[in-house]
PDB file of N, CA and C in Angstrom:
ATOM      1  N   UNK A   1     -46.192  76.083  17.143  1.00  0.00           N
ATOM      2  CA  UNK A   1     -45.184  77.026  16.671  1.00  0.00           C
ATOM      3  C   UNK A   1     -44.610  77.755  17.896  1.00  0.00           C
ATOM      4  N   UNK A   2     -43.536  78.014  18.054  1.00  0.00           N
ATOM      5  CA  UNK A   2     -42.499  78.242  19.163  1.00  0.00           C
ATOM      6  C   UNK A   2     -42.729  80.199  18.931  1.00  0.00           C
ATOM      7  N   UNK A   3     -42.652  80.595  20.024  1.00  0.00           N
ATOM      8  CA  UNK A   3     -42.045  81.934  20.168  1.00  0.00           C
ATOM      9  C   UNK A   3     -41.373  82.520  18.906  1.00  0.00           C
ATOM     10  N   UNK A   4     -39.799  81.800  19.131  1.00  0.00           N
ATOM     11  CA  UNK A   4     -39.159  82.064  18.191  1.00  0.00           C
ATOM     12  C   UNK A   4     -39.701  82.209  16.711  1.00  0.00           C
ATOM     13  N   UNK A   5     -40.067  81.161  16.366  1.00  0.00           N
ATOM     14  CA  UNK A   5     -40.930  80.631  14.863  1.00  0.00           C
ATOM     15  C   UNK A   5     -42.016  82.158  14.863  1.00  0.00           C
ATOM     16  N   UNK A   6     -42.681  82.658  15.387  1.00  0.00           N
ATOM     17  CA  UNK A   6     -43.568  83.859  15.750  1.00  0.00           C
ATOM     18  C   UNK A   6     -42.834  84.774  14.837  1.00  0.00           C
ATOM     19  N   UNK A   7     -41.960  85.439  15.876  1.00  0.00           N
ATOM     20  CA  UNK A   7     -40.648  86.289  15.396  1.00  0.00           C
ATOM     21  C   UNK A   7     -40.106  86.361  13.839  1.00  0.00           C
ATOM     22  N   UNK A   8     -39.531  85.248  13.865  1.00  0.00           N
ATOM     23  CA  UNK A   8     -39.085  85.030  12.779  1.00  0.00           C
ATOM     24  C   UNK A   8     -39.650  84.981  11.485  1.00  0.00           C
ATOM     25  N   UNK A   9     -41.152  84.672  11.864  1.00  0.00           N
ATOM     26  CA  UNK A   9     -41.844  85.158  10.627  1.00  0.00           C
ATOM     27  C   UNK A   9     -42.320  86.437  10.356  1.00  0.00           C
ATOM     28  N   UNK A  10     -42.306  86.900  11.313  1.00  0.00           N
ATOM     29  CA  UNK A  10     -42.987  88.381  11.334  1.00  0.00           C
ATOM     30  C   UNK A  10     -41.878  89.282  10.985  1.00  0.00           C
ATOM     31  N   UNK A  11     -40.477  89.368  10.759  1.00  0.00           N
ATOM     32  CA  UNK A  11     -39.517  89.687  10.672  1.00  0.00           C
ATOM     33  C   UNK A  11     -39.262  89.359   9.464  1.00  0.00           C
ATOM     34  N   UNK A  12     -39.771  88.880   8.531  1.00  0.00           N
ATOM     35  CA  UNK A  12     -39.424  88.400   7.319  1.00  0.00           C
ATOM     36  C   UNK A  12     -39.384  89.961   6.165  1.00  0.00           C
ATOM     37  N   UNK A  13     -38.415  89.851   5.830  1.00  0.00           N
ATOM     38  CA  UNK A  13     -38.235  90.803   5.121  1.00  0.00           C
ATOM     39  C   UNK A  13     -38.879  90.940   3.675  1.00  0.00           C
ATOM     40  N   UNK A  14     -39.553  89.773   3.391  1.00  0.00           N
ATOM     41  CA  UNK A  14     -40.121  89.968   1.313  1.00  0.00           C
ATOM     42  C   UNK A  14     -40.604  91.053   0.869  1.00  0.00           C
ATOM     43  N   UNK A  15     -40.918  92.039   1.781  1.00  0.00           N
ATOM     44  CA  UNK A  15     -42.018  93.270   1.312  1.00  0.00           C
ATOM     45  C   UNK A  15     -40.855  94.312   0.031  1.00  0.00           C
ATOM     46  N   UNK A  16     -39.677  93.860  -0.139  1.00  0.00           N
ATOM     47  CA  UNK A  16     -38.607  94.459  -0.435  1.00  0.00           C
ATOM     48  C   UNK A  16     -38.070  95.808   0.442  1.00  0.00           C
ATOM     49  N   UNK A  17     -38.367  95.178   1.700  1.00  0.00           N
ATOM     50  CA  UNK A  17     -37.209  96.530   2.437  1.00  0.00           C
ATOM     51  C   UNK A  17     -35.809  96.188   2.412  1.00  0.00           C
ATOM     52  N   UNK A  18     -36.120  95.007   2.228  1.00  0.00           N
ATOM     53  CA  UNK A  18     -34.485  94.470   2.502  1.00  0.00           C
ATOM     54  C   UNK A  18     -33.849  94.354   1.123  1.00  0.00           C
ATOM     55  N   UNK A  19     -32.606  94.575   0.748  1.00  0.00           N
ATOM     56  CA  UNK A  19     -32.433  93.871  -0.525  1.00  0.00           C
ATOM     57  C   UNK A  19     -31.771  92.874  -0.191  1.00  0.00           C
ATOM     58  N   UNK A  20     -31.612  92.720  -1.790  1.00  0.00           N
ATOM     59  CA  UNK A  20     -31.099  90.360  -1.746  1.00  0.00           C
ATOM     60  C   UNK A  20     -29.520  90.619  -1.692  1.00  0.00           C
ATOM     61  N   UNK A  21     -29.213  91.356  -0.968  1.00  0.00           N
ATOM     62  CA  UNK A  21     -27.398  91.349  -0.733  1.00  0.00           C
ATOM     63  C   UNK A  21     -27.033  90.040   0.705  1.00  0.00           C
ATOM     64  N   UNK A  22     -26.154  89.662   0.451  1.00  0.00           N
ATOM     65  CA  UNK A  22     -25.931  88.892   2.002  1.00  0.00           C
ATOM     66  C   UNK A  22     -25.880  89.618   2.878  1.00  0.00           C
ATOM     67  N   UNK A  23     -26.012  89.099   4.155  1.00  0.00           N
ATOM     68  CA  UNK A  23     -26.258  89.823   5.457  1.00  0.00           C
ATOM     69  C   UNK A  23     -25.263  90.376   5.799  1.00  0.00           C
ATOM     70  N   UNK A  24     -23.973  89.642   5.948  1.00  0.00           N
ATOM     71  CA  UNK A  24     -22.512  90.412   6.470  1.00  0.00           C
ATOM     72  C   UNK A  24     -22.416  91.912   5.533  1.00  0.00           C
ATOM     73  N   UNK A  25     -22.886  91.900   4.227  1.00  0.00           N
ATOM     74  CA  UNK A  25     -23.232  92.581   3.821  1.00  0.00           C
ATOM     75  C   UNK A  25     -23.592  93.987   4.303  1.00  0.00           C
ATOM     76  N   UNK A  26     -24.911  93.699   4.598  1.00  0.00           N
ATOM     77  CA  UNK A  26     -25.987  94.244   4.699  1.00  0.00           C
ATOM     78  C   UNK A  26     -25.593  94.956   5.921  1.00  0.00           C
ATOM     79  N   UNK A  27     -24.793  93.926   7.186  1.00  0.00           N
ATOM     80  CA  UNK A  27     -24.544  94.879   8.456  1.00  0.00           C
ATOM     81  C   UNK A  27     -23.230  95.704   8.274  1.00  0.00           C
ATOM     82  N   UNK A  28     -21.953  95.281   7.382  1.00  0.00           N
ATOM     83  CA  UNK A  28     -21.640  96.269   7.119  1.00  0.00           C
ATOM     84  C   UNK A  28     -21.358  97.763   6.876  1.00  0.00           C
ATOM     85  N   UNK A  29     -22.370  97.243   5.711  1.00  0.00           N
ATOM     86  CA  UNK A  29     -22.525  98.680   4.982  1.00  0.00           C
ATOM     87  C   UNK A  29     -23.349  99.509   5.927  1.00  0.00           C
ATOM     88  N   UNK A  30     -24.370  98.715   7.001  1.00  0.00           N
ATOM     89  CA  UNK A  30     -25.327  99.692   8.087  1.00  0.00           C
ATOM     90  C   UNK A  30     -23.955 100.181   8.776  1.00  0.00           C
ATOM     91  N   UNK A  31     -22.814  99.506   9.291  1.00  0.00           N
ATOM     92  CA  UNK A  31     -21.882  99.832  10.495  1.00  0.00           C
ATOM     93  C   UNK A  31     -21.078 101.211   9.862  1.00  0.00           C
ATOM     94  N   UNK A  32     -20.835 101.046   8.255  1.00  0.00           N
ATOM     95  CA  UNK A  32     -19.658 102.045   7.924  1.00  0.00           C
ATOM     96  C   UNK A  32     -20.813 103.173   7.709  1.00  0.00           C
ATOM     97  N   UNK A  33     -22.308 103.619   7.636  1.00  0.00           N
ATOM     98  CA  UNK A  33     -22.838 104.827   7.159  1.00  0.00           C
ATOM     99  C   UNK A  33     -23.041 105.082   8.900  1.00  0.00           C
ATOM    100  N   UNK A  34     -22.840 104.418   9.494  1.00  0.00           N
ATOM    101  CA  UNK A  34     -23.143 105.181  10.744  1.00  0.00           C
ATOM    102  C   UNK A  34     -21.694 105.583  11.594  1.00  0.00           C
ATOM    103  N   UNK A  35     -20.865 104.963  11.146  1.00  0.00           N
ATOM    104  CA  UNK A  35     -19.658 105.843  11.963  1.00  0.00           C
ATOM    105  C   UNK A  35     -19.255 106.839  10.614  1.00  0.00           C
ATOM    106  N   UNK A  36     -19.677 106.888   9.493  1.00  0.00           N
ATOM    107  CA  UNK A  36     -19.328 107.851   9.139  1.00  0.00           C
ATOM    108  C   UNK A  36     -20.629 109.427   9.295  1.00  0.00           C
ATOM    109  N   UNK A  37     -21.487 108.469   9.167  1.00  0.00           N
ATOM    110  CA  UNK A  37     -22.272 109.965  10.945  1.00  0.00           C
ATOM    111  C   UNK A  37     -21.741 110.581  11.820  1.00  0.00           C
ATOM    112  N   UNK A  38     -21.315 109.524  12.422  1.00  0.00           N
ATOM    113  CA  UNK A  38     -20.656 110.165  13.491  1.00  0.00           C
ATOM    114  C   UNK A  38     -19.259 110.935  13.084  1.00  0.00           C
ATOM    115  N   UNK A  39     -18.665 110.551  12.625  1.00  0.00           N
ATOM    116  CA  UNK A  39     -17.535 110.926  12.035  1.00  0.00           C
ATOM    117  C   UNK A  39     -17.876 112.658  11.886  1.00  0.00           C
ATOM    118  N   UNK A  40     -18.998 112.660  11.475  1.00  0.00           N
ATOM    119  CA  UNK A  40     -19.557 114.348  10.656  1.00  0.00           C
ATOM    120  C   UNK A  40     -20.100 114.801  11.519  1.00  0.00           C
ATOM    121  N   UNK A  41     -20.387 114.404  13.268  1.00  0.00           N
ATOM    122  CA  UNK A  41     -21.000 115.023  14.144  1.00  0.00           C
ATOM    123  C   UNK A  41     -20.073 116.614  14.344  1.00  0.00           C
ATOM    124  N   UNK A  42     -20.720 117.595  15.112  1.00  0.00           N
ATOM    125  CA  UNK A  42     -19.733 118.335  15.712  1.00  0.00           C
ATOM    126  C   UNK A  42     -19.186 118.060  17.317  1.00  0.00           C
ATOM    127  N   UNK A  43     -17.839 118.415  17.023  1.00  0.00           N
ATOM    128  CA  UNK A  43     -17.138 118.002  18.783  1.00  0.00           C
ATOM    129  C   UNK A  43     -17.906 119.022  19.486  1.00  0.00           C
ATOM    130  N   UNK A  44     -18.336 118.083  20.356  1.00  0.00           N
ATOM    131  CA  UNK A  44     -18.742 119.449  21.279  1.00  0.00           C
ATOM    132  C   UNK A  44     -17.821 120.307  22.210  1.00  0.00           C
ATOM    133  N   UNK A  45     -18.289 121.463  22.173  1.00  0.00           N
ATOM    134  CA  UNK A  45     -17.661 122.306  22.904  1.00  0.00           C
ATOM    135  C   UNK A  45     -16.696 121.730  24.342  1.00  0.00           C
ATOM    136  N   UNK A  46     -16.983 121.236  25.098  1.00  0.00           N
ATOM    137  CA  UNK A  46     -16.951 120.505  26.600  1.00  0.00           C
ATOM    138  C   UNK A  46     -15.526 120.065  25.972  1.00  0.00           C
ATOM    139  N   UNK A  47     -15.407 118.800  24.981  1.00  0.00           N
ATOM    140  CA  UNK A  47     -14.639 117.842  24.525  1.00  0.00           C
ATOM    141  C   UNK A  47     -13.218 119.088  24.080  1.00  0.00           C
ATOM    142  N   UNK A  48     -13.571 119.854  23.251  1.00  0.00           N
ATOM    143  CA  UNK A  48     -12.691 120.953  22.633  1.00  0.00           C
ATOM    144  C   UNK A  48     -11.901 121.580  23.511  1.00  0.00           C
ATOM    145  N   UNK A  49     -12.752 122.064  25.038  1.00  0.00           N
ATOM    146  CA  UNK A  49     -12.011 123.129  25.753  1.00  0.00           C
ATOM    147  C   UNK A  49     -11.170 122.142  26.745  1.00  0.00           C
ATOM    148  N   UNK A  50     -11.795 120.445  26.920  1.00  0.00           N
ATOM    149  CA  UNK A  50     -10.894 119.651  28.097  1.00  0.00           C
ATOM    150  C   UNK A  50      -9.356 119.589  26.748  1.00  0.00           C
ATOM    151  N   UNK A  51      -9.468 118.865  25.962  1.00  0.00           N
ATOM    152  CA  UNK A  51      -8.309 119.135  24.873  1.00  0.00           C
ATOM    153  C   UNK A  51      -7.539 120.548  24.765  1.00  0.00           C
ATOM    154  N   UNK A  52      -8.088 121.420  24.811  1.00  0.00           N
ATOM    155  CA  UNK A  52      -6.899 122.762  24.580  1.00  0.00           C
ATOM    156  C   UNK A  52      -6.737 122.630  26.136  1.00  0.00           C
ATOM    157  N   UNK A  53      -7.020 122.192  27.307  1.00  0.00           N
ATOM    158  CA  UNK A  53      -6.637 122.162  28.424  1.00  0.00           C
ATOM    159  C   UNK A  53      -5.631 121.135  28.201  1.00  0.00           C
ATOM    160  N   UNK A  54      -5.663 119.869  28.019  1.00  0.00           N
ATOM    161  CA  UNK A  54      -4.497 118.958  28.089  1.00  0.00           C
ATOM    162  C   UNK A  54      -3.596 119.265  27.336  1.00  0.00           C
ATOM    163  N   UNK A  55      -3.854 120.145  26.036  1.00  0.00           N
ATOM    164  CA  UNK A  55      -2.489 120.443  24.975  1.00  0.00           C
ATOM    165  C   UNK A  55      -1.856 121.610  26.174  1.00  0.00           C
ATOM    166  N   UNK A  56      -2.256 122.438  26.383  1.00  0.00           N
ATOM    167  CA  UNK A  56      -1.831 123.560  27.669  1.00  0.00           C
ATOM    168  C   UNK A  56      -0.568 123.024  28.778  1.00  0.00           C
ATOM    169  N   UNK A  57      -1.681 121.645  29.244  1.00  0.00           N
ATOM    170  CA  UNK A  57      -0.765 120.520  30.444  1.00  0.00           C
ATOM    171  C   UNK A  57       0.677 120.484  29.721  1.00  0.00           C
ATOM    172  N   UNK A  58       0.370 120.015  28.500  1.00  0.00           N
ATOM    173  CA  UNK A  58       1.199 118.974  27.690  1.00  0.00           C
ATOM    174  C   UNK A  58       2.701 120.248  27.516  1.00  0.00           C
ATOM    175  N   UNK A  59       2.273 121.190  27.006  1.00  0.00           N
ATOM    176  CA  UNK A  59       3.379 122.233  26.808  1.00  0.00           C
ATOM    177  C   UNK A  59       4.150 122.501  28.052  1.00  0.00           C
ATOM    178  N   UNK A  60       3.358 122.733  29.162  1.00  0.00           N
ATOM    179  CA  UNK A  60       4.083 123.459  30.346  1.00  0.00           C
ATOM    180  C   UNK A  60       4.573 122.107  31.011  1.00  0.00           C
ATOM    181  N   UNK A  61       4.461 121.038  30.701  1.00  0.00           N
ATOM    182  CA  UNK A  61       4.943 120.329  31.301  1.00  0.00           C
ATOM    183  C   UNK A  61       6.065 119.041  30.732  1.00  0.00           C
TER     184      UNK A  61
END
């Protein structure tokens, strides 16, 4: 049994963590709950004050 073959069994999902949705699925729905995390982070401060600096640029110039 190969490395791989190792892995791959040990990775087997039956315990029901996984559900029986397809995978494209499955990474999906992981990709859209995590940028909508982020989405709900707060801007940090740093990010906020370089922006009211470039809107500042942007007017006087």
């Amino acid at each position: 049994m190969s490395d791989h073959d190792k892995y791959r069994k040990s990775d087997d999902r039956s315990d029901g963590n996984f559900e029986s949705r397809p995978l494209p699925k499955k990474i999906g729905n992981s990709l859209k709950k995590i940028y909508d995390d982020v989405l709900n982070e707060p801007v940090p401060d740093d990010f906020l004050a370089l922006l009211a600096k470039a809107d500042k640029n942007k007017k006087n110039g």
